[in-house]
N, C-alpha and C. Protein backbone atom coordinates (compact mmCIF):
# COMPACT_ATOMS: atom_id res chain seq x y z
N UNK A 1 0.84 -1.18 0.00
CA UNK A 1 0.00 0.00 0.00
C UNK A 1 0.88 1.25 0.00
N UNK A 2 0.10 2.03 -0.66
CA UNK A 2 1.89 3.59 -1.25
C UNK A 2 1.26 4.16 0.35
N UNK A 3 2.48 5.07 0.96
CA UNK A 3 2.53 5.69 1.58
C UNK A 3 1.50 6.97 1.45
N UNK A 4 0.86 7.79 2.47
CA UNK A 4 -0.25 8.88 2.10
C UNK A 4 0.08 10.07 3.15
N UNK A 5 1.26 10.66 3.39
CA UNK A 5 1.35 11.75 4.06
C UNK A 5 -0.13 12.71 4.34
N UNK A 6 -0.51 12.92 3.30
CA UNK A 6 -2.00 13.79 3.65
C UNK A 6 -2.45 13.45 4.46
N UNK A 7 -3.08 11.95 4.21
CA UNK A 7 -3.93 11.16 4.92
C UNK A 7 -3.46 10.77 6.59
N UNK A 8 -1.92 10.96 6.65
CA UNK A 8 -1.73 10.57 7.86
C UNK A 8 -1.57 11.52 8.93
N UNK A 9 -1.00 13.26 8.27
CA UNK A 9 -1.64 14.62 8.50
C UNK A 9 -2.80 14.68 8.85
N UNK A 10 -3.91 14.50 8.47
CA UNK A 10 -5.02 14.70 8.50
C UNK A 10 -5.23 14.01 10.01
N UNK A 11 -5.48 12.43 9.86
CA UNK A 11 -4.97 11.76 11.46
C UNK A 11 -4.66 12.04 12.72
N UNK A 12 -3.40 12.32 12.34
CA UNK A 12 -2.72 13.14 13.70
C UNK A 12 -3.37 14.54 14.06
N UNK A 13 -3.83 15.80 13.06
CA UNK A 13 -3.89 16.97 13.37
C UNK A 13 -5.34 16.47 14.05
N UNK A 14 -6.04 15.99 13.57
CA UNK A 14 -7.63 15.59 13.87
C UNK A 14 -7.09 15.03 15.46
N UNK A 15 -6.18 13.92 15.51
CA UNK A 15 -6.39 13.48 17.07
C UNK A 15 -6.38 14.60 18.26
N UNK A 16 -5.29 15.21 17.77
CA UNK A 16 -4.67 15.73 18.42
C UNK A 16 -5.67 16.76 19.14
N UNK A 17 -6.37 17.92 18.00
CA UNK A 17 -6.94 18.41 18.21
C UNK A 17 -8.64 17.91 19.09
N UNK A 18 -8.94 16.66 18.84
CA UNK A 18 -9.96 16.20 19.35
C UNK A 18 -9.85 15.85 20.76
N UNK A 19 -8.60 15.41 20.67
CA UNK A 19 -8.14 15.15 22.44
C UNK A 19 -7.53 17.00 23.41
N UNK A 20 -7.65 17.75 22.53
CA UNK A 20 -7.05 18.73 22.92
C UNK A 20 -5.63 19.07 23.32
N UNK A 21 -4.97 18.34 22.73
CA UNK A 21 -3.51 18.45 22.97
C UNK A 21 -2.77 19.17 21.94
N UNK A 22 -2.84 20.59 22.88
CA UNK A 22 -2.10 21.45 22.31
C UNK A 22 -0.39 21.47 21.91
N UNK A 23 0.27 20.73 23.02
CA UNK A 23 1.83 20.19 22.71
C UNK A 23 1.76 19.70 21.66
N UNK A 24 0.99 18.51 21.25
CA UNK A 24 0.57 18.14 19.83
C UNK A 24 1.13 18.97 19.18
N UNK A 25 -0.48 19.74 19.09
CA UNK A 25 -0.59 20.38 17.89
C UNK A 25 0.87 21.44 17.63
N UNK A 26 1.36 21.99 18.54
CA UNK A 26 2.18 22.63 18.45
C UNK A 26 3.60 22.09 17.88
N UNK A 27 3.69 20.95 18.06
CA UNK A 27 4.86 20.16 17.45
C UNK A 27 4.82 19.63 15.87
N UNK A 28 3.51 19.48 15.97
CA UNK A 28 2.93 19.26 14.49
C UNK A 28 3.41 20.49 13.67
N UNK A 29 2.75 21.58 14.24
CA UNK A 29 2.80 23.21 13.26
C UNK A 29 4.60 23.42 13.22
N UNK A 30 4.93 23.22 14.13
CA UNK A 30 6.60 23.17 14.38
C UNK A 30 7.53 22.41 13.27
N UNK A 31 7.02 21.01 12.89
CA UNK A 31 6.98 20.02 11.80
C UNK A 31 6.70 20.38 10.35
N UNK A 32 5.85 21.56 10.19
CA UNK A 32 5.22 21.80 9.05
C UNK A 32 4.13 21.20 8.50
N UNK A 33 3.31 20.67 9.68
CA UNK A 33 2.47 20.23 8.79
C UNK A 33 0.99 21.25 8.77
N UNK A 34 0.50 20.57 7.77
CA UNK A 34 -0.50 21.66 7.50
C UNK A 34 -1.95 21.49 8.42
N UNK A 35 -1.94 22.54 9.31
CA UNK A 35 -3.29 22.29 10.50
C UNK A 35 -4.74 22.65 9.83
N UNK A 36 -4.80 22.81 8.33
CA UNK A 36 -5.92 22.81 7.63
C UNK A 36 -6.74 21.72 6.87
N UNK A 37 -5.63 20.44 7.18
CA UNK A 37 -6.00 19.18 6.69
C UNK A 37 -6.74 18.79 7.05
N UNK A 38 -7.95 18.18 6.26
CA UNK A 38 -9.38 17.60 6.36
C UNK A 38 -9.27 16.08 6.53
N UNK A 39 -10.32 15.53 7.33
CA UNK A 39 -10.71 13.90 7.22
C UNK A 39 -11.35 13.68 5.87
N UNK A 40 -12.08 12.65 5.55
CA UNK A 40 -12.65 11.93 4.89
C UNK A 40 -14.22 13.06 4.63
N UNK A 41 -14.14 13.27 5.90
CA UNK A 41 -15.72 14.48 5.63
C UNK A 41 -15.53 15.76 5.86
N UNK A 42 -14.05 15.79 5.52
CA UNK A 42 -14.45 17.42 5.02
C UNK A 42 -14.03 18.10 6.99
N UNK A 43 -14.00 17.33 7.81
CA UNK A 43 -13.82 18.14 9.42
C UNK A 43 -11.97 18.18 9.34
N UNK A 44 -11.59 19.24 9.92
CA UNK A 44 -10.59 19.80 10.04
C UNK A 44 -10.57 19.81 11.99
N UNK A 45 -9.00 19.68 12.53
CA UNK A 45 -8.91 19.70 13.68
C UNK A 45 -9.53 20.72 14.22
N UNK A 46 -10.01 22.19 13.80
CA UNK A 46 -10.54 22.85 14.71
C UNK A 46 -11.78 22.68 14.83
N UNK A 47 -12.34 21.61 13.86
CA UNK A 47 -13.95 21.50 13.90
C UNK A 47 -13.60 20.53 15.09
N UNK A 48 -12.79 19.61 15.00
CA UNK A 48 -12.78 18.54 16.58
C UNK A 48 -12.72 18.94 17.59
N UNK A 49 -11.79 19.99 17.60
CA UNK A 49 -11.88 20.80 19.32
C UNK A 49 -12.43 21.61 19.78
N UNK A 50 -13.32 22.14 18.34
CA UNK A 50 -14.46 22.82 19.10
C UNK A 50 -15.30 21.78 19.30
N UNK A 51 -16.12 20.42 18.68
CA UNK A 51 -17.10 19.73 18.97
C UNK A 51 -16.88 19.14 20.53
N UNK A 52 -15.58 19.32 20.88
CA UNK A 52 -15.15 18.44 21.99
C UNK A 52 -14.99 20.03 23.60
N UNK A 53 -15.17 20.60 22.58
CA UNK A 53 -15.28 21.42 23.64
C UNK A 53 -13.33 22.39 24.58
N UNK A 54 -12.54 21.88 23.52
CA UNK A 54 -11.18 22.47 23.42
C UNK A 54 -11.00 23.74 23.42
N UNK A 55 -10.94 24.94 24.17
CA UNK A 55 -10.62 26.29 23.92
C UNK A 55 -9.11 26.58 23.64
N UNK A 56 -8.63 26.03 24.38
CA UNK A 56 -7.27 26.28 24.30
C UNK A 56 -6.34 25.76 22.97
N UNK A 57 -6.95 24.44 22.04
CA UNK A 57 -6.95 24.02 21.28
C UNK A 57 -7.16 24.82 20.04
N UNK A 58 -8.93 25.50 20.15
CA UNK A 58 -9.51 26.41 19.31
C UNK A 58 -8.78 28.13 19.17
N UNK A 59 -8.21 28.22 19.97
CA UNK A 59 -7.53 29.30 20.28
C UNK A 59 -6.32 28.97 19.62
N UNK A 60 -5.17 28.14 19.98
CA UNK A 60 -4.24 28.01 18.88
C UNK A 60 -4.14 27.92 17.81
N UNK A 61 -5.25 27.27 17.09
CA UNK A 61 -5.48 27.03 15.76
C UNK A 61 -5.93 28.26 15.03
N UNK A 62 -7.03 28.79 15.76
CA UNK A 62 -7.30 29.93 15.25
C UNK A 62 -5.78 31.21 14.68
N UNK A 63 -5.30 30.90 16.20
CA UNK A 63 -4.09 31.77 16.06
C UNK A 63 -3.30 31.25 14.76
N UNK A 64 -3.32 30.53 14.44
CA UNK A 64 -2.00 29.78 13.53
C UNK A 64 -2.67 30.19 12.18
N UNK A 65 -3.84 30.64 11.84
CA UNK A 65 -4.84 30.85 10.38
C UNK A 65 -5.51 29.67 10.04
N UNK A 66 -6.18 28.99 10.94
CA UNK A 66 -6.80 27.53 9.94
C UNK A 66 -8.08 28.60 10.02
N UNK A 67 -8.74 27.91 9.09
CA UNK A 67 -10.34 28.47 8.17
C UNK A 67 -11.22 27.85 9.45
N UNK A 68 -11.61 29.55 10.52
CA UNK A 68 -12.10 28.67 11.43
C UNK A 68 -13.61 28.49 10.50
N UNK A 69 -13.84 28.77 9.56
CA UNK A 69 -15.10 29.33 8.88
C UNK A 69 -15.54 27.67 7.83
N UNK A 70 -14.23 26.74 7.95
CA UNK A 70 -14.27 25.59 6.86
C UNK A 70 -15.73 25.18 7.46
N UNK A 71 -16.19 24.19 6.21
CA UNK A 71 -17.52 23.83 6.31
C UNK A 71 -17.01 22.00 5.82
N UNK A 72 -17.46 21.27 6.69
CA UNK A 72 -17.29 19.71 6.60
C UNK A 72 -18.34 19.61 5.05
N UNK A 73 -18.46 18.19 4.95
CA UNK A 73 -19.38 17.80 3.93
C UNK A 73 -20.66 17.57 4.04
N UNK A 74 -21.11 18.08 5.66
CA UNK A 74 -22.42 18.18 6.20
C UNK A 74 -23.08 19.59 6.15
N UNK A 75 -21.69 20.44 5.71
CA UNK A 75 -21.91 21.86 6.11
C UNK A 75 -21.80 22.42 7.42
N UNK A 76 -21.44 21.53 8.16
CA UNK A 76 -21.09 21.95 9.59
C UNK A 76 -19.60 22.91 9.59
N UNK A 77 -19.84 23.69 10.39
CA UNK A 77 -18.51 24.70 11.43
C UNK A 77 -18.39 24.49 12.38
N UNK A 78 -16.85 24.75 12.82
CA UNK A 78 -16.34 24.34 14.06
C UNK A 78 -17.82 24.98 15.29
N UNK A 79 -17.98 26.46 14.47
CA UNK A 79 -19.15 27.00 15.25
C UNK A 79 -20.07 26.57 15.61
N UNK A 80 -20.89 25.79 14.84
CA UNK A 80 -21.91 25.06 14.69
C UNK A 80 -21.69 23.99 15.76
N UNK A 81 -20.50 23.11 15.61
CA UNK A 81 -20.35 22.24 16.42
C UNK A 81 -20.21 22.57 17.99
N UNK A 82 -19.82 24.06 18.08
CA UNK A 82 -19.40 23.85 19.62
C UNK A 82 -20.76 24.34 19.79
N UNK A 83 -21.67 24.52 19.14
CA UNK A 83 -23.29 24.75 19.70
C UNK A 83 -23.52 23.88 19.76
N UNK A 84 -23.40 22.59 19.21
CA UNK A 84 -24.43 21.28 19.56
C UNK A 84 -23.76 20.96 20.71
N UNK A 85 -22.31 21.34 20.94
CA UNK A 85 -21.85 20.17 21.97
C UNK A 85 -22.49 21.64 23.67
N UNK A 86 -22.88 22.78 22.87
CA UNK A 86 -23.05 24.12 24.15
C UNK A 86 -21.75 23.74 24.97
N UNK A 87 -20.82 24.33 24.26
CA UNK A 87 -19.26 24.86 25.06
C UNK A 87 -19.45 26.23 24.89
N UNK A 88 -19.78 26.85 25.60
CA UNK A 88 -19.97 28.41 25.67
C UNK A 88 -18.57 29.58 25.40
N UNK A 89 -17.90 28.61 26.04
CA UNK A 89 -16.63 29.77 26.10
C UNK A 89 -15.93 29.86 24.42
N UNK A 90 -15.93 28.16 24.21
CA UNK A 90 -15.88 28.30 22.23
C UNK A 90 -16.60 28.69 21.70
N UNK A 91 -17.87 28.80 21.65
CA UNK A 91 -18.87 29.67 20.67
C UNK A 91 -18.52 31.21 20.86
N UNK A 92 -18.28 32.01 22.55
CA UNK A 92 -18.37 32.99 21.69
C UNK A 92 -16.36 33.30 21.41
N UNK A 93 -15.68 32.71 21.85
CA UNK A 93 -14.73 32.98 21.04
C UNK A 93 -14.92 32.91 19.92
N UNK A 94 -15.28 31.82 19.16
CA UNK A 94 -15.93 31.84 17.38
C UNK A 94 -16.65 32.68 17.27
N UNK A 95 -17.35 33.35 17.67
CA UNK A 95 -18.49 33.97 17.45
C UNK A 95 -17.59 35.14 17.45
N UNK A 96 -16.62 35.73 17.75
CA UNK A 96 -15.69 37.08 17.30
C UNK A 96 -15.33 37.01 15.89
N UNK A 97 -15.15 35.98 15.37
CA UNK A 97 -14.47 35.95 14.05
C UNK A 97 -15.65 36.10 13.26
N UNK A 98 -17.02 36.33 13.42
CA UNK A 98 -18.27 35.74 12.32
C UNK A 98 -18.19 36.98 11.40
């Protein structure tokens, strides 16, 4: 099976961000990799740490330029998501950028 850097980008930035581990992510961005990389549906790590309820997560990423505005293949936003999951302190941080 060929090797898939994207695909394994995508992986890691998604865990990372879903578990909220900012050291992660920070070693990742440190690495070069790209913190705008999508899963399979279109969710990007900041859509994970906002659904999970990550500020500190959502806050780095933001800081770094990922599209806090990307839309999955459901049409969902990180925004959107931290409303279903009602993490208050991520919505209205997102909610500055609208």
């Amino acid at each position: 099976m060929a090797y898939n850097k994207q695909l394994e980008d995508s992986m890691v930035v998604c865990w990372a961000a879903a578990q909220g581990d900012v050291h992660e992510l920070q070693r990742l961005y440190a690495n070069g990799v790209d913190l705008n990389t999508a899963d399979y549906d279109g969710r990007t790590g900041i859509h994970l740490a906002a659904s999970e309820g990550h500020l500190e997560a959502v806050k780095f990423l933001a800081a770094k330029g990922v599209d806090i505005h990307a839309k999955d293949r459901f049409g969902g936003t990180p925004l959107i998501d931290a409303k279903r999951g009602n993490f208050k302190k991520v919505v209205e941080f997102l909610e500055k950028y609208k």
